[in-house]
PDB file of N, CA and C in Angstrom:
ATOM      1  N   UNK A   1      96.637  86.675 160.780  1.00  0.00           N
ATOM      2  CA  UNK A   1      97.369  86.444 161.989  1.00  0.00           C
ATOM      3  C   UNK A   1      98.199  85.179 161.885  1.00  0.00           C
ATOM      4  N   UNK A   2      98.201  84.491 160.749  1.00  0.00           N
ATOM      5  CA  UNK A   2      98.979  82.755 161.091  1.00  0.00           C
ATOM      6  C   UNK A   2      99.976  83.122 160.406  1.00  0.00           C
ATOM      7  N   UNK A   3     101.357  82.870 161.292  1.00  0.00           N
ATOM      8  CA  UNK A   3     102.512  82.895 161.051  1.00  0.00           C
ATOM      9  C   UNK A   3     102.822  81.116 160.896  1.00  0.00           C
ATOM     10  N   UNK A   4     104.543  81.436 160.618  1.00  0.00           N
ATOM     11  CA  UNK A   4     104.921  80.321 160.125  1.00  0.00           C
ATOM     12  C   UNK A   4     105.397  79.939 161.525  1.00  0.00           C
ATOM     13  N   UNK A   5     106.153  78.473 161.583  1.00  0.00           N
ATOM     14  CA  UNK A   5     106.607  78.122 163.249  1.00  0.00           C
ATOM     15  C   UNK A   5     107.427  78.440 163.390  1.00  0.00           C
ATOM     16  N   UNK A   6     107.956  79.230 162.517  1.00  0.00           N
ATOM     17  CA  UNK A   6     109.594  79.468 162.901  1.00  0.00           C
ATOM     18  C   UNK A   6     109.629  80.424 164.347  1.00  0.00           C
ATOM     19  N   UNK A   7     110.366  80.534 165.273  1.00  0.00           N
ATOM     20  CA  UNK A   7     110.453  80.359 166.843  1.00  0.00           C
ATOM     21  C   UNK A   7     109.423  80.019 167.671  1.00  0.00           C
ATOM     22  N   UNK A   8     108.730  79.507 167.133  1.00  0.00           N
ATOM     23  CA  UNK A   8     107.270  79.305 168.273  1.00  0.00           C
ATOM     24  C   UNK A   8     107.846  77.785 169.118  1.00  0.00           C
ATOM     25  N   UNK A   9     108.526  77.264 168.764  1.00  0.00           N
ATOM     26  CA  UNK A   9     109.177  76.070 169.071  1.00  0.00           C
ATOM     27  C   UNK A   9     108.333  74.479 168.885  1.00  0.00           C
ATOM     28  N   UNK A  10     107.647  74.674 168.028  1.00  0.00           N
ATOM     29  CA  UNK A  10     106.665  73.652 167.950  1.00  0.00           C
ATOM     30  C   UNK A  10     106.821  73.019 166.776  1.00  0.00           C
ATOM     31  N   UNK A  11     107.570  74.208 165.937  1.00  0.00           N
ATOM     32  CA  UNK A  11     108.201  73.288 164.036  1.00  0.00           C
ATOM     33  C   UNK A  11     106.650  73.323 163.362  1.00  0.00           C
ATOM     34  N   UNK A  12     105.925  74.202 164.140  1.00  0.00           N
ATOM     35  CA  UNK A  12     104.316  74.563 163.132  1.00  0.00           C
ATOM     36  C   UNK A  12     103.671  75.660 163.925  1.00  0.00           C
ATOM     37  N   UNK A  13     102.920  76.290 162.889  1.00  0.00           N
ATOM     38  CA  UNK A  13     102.025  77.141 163.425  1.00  0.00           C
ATOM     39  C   UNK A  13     100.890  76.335 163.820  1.00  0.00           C
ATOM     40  N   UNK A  14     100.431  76.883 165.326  1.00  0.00           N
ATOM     41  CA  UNK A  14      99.464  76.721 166.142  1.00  0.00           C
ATOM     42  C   UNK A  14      98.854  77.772 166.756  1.00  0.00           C
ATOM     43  N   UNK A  15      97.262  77.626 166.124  1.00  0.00           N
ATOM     44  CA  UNK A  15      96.226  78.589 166.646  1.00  0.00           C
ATOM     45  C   UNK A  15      96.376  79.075 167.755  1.00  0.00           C
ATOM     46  N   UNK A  16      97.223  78.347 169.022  1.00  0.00           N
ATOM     47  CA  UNK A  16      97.003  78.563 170.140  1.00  0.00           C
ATOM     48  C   UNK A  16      98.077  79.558 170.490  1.00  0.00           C
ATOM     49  N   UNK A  17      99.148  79.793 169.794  1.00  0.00           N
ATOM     50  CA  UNK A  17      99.868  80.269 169.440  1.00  0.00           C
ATOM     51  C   UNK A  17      99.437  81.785 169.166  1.00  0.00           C
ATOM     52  N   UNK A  18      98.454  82.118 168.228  1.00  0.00           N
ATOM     53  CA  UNK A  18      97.982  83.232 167.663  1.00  0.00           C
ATOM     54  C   UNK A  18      96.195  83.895 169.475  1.00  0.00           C
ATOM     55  N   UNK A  19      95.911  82.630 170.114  1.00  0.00           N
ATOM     56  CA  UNK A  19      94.962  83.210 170.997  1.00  0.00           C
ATOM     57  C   UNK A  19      96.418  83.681 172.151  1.00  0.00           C
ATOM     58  N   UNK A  20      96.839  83.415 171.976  1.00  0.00           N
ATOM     59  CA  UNK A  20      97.892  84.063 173.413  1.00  0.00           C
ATOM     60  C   UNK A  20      98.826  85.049 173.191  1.00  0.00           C
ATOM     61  N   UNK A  21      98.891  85.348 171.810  1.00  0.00           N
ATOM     62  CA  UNK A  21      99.488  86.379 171.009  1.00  0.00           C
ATOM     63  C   UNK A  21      98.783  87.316 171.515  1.00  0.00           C
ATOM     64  N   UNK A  22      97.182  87.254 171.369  1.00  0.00           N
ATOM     65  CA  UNK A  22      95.957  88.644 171.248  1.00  0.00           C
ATOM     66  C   UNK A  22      95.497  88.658 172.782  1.00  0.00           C
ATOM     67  N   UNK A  23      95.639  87.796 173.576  1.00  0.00           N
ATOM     68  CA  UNK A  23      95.544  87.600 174.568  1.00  0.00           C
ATOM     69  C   UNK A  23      96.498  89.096 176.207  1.00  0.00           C
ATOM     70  N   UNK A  24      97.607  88.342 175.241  1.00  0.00           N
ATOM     71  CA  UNK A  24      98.777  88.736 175.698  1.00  0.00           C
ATOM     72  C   UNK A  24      98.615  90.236 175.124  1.00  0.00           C
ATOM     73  N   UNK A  25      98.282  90.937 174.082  1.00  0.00           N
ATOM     74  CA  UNK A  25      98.495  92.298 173.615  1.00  0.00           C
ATOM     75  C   UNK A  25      97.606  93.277 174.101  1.00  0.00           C
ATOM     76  N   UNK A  26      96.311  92.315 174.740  1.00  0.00           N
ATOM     77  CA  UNK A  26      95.166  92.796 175.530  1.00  0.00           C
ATOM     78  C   UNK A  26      95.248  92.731 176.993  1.00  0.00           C
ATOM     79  N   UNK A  27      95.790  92.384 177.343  1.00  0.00           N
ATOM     80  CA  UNK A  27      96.105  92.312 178.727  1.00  0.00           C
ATOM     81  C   UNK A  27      97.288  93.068 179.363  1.00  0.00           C
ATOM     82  N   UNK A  28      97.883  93.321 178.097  1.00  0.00           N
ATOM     83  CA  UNK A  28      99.323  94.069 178.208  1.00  0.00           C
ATOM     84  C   UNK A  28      99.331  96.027 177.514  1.00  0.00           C
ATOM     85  N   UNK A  29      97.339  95.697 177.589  1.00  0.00           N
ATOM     86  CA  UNK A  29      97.190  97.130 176.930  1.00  0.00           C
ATOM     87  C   UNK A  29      97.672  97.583 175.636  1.00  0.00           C
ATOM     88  N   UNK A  30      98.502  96.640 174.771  1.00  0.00           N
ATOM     89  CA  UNK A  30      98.411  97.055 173.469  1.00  0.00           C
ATOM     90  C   UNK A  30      97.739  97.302 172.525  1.00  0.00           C
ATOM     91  N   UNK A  31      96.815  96.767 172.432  1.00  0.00           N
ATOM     92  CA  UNK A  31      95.325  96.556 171.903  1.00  0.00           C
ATOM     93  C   UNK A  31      94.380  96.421 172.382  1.00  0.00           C
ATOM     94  N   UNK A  32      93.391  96.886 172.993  1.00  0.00           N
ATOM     95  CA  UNK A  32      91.957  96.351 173.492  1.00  0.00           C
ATOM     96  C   UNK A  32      90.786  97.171 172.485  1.00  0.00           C
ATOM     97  N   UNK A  33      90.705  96.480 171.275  1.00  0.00           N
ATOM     98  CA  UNK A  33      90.237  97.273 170.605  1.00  0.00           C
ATOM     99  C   UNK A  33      88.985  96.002 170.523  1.00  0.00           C
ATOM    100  N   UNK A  34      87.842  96.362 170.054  1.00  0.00           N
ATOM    101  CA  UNK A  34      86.976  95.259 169.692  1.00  0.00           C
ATOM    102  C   UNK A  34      87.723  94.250 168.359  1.00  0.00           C
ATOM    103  N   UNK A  35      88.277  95.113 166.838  1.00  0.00           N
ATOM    104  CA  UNK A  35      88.782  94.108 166.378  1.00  0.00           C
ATOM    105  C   UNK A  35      89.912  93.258 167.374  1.00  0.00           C
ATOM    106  N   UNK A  36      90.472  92.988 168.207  1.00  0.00           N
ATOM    107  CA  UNK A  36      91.037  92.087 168.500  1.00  0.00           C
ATOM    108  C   UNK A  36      90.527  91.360 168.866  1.00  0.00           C
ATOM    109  N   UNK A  37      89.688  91.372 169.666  1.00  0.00           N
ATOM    110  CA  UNK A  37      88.332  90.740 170.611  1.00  0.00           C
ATOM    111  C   UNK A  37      87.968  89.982 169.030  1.00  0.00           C
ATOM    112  N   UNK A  38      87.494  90.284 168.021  1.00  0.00           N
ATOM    113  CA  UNK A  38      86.920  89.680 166.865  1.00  0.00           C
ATOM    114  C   UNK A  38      87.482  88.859 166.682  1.00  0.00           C
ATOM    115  N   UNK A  39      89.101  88.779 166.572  1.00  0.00           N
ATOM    116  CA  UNK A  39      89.846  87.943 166.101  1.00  0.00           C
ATOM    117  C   UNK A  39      89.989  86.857 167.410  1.00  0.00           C
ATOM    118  N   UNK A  40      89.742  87.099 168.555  1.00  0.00           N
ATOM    119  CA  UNK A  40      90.147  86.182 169.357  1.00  0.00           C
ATOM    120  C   UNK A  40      88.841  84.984 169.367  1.00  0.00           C
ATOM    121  N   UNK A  41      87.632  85.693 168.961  1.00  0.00           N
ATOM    122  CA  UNK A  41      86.261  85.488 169.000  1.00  0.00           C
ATOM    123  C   UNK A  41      86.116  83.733 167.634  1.00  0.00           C
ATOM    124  N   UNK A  42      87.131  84.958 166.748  1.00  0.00           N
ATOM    125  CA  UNK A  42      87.242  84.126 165.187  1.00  0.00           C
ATOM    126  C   UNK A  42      87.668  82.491 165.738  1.00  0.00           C
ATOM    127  N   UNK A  43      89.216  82.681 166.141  1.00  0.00           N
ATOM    128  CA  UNK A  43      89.541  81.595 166.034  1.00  0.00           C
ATOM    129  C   UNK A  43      89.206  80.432 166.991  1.00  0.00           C
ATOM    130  N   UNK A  44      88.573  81.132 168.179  1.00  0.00           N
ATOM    131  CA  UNK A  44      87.628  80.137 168.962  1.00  0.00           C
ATOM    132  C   UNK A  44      86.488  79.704 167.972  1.00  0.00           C
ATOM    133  N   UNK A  45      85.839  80.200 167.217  1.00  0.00           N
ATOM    134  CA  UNK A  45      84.829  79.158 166.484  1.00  0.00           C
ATOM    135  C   UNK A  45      85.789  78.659 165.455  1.00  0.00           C
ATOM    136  N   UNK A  46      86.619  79.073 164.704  1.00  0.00           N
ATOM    137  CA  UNK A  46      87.036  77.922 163.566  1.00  0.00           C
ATOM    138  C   UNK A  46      87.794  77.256 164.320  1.00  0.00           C
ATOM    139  N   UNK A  47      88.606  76.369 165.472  1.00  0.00           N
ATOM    140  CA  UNK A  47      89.497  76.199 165.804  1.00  0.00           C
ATOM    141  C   UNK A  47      89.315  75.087 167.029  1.00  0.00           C
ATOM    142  N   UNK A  48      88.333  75.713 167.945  1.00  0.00           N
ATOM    143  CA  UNK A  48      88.057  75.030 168.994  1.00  0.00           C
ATOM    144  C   UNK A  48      86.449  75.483 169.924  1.00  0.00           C
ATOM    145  N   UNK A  49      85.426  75.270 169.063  1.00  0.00           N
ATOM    146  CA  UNK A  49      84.528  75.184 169.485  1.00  0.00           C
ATOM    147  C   UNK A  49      83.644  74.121 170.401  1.00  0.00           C
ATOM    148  N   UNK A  50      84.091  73.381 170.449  1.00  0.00           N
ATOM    149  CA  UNK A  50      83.981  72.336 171.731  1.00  0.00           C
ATOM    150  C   UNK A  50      84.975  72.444 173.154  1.00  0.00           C
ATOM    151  N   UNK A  51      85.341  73.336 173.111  1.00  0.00           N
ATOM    152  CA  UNK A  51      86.612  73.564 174.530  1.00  0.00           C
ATOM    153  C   UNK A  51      85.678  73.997 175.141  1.00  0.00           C
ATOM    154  N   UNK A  52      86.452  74.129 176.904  1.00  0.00           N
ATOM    155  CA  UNK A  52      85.794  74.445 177.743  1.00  0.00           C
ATOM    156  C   UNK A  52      86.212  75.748 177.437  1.00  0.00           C
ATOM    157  N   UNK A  53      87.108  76.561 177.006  1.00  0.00           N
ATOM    158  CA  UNK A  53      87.517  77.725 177.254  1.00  0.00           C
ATOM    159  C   UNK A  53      86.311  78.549 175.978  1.00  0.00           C
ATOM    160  N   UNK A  54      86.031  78.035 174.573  1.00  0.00           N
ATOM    161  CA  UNK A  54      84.755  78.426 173.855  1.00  0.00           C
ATOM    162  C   UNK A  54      83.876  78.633 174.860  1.00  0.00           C
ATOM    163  N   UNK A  55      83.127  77.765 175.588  1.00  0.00           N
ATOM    164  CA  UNK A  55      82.665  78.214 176.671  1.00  0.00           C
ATOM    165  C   UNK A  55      82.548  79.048 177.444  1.00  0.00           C
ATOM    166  N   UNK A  56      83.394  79.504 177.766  1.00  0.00           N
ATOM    167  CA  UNK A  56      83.974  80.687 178.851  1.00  0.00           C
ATOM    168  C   UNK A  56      83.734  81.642 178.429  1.00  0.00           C
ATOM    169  N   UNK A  57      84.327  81.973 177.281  1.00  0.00           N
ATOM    170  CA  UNK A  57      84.310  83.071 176.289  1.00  0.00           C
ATOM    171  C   UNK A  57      83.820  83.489 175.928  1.00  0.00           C
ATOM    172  N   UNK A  58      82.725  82.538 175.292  1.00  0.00           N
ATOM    173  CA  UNK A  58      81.554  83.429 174.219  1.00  0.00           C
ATOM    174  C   UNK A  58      80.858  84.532 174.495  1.00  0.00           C
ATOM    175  N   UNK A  59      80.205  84.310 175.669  1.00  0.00           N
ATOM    176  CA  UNK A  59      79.543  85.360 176.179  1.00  0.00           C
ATOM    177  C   UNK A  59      80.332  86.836 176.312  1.00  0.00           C
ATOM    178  N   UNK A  60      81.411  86.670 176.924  1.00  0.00           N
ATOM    179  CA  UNK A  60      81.937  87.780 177.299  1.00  0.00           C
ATOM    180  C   UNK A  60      82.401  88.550 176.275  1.00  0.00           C
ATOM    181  N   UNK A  61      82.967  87.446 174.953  1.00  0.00           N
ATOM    182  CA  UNK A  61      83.385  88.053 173.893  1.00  0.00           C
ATOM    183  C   UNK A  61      82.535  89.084 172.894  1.00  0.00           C
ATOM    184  N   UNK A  62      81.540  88.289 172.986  1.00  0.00           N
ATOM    185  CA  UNK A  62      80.135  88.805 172.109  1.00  0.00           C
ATOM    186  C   UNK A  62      79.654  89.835 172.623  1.00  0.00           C
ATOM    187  N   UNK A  63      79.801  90.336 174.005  1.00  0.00           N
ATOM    188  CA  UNK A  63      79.159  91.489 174.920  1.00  0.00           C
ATOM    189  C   UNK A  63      80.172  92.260 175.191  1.00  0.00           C
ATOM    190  N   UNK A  64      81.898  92.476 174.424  1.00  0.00           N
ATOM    191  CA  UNK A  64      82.352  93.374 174.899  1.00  0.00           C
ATOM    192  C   UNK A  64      82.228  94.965 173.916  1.00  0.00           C
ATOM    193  N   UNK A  65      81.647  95.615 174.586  1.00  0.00           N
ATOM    194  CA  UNK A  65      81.534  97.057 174.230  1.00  0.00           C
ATOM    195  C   UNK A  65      81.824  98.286 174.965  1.00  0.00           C
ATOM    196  N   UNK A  66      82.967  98.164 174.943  1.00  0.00           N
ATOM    197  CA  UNK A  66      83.990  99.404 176.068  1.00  0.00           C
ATOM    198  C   UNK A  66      83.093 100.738 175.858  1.00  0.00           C
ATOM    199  N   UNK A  67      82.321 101.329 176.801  1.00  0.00           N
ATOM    200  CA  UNK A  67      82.083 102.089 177.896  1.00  0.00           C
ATOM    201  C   UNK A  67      80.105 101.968 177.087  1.00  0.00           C
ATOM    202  N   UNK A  68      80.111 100.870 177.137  1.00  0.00           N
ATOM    203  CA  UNK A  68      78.140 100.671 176.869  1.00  0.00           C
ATOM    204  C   UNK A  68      77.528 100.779 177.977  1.00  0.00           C
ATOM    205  N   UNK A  69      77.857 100.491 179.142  1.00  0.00           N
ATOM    206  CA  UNK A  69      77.599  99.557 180.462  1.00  0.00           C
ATOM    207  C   UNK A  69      77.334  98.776 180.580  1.00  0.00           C
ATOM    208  N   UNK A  70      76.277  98.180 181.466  1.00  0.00           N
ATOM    209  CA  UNK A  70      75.879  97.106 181.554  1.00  0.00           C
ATOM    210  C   UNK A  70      74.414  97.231 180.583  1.00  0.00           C
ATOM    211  N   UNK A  71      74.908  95.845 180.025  1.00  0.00           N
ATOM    212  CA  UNK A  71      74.834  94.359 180.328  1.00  0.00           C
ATOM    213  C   UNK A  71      76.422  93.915 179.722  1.00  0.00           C
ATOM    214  N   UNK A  72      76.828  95.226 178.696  1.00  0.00           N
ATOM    215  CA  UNK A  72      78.211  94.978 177.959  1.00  0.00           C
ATOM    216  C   UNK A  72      79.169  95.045 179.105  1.00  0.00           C
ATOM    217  N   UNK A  73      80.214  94.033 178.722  1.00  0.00           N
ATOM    218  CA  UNK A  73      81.803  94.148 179.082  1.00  0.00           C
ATOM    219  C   UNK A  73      82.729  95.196 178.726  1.00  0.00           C
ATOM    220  N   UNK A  74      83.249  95.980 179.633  1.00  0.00           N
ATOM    221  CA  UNK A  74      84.178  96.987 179.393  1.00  0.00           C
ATOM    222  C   UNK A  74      85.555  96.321 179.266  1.00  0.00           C
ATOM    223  N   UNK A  75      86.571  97.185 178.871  1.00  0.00           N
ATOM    224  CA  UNK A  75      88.253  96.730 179.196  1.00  0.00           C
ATOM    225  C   UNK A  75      88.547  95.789 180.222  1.00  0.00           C
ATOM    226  N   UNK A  76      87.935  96.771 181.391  1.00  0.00           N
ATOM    227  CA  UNK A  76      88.260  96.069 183.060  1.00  0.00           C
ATOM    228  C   UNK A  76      87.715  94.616 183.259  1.00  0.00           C
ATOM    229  N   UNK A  77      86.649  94.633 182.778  1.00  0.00           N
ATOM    230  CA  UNK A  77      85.815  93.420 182.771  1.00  0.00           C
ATOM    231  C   UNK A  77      86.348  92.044 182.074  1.00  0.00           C
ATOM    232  N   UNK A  78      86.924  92.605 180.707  1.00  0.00           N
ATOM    233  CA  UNK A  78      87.221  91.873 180.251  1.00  0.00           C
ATOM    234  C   UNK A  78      88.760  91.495 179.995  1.00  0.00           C
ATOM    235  N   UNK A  79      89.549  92.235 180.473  1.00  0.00           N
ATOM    236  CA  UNK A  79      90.971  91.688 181.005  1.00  0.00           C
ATOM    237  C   UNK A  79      90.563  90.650 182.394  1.00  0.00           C
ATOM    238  N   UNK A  80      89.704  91.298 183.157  1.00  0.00           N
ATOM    239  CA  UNK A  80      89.575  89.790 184.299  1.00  0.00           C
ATOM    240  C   UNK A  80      88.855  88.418 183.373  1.00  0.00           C
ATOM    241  N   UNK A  81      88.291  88.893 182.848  1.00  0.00           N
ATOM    242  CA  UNK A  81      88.114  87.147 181.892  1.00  0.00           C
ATOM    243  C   UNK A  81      89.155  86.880 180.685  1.00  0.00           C
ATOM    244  N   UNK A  82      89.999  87.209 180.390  1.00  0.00           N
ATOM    245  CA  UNK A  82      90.776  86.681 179.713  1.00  0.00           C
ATOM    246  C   UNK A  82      92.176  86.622 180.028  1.00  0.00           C
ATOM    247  N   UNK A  83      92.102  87.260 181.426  1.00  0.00           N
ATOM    248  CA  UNK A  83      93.467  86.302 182.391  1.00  0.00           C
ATOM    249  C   UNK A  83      92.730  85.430 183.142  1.00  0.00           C
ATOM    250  N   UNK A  84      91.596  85.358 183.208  1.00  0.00           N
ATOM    251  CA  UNK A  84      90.956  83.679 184.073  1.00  0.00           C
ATOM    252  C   UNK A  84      90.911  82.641 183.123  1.00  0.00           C
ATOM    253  N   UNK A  85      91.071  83.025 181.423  1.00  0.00           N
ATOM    254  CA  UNK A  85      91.087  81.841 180.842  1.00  0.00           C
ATOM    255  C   UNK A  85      92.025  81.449 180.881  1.00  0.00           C
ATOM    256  N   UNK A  86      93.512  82.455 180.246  1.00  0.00           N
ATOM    257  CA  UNK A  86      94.847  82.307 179.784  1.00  0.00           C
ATOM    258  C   UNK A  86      95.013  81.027 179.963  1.00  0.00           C
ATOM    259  N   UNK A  87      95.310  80.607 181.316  1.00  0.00           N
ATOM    260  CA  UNK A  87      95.805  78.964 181.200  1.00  0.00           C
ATOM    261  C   UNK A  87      95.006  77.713 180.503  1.00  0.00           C
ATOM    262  N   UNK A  88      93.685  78.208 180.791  1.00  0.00           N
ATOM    263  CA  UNK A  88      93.045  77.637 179.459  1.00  0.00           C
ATOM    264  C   UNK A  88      93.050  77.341 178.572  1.00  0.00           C
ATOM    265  N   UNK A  89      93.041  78.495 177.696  1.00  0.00           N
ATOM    266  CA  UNK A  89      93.909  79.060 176.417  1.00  0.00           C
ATOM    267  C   UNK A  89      95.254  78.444 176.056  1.00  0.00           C
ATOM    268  N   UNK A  90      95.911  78.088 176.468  1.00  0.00           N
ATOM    269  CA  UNK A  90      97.593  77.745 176.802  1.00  0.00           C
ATOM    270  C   UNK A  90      97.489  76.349 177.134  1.00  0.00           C
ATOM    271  N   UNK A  91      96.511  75.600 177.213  1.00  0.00           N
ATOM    272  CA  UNK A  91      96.038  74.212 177.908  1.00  0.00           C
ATOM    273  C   UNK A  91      95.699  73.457 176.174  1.00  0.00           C
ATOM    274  N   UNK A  92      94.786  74.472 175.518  1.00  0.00           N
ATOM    275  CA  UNK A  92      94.188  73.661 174.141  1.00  0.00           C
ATOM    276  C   UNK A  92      95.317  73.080 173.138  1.00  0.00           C
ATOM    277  N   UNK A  93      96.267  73.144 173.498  1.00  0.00           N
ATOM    278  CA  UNK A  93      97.613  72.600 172.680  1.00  0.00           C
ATOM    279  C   UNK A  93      97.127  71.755 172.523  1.00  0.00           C
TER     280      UNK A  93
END
């Protein structure tokens, strides 16, 4: 997923860059596949595991399994937690 900076406007690639990429493709229904969820999962531990938004996340990330039930996170479930982080997400710059 790490691109170079060229238009990101920052003159570098930034992780945060690549969580609002997957963010954005999941929320926008392009993907809600568990690998994306993996990858969003990934770069919260190599990247920023002391954020409040690691926080937020983990749980929901680790428990999403579209149509398990409960105790797992479905699609629905988990588009409402990852537009309650977004600005979060978009904050770790």
């Amino acid at each position: 997923m790490a691109r170079s900076g060229k238009g990101s406007g920052h003159g570098r690639w930034a992780p945060t860059d690549d969580l609002l990429h997957l963010v954005d493709a999941f929320l926008g229904g392009r993907d809600q596949s568990l690998q994306l969820i993996n990858k969003i999962e990934r770069i919260l531990i190599d990247h920023f595991p002391d954020s409040d938004v690691f926080e937020e996340l983990t749980e929901p990330l680790t428990l999403f399994r579209p149509g398990c039930g409960t105790p797992y996170y479905d699609v629905p479930e988990m588009e409402e937690v990852l537009r309650s982080a977004r600005d979060g997400i978009a904050a770790l710059r």
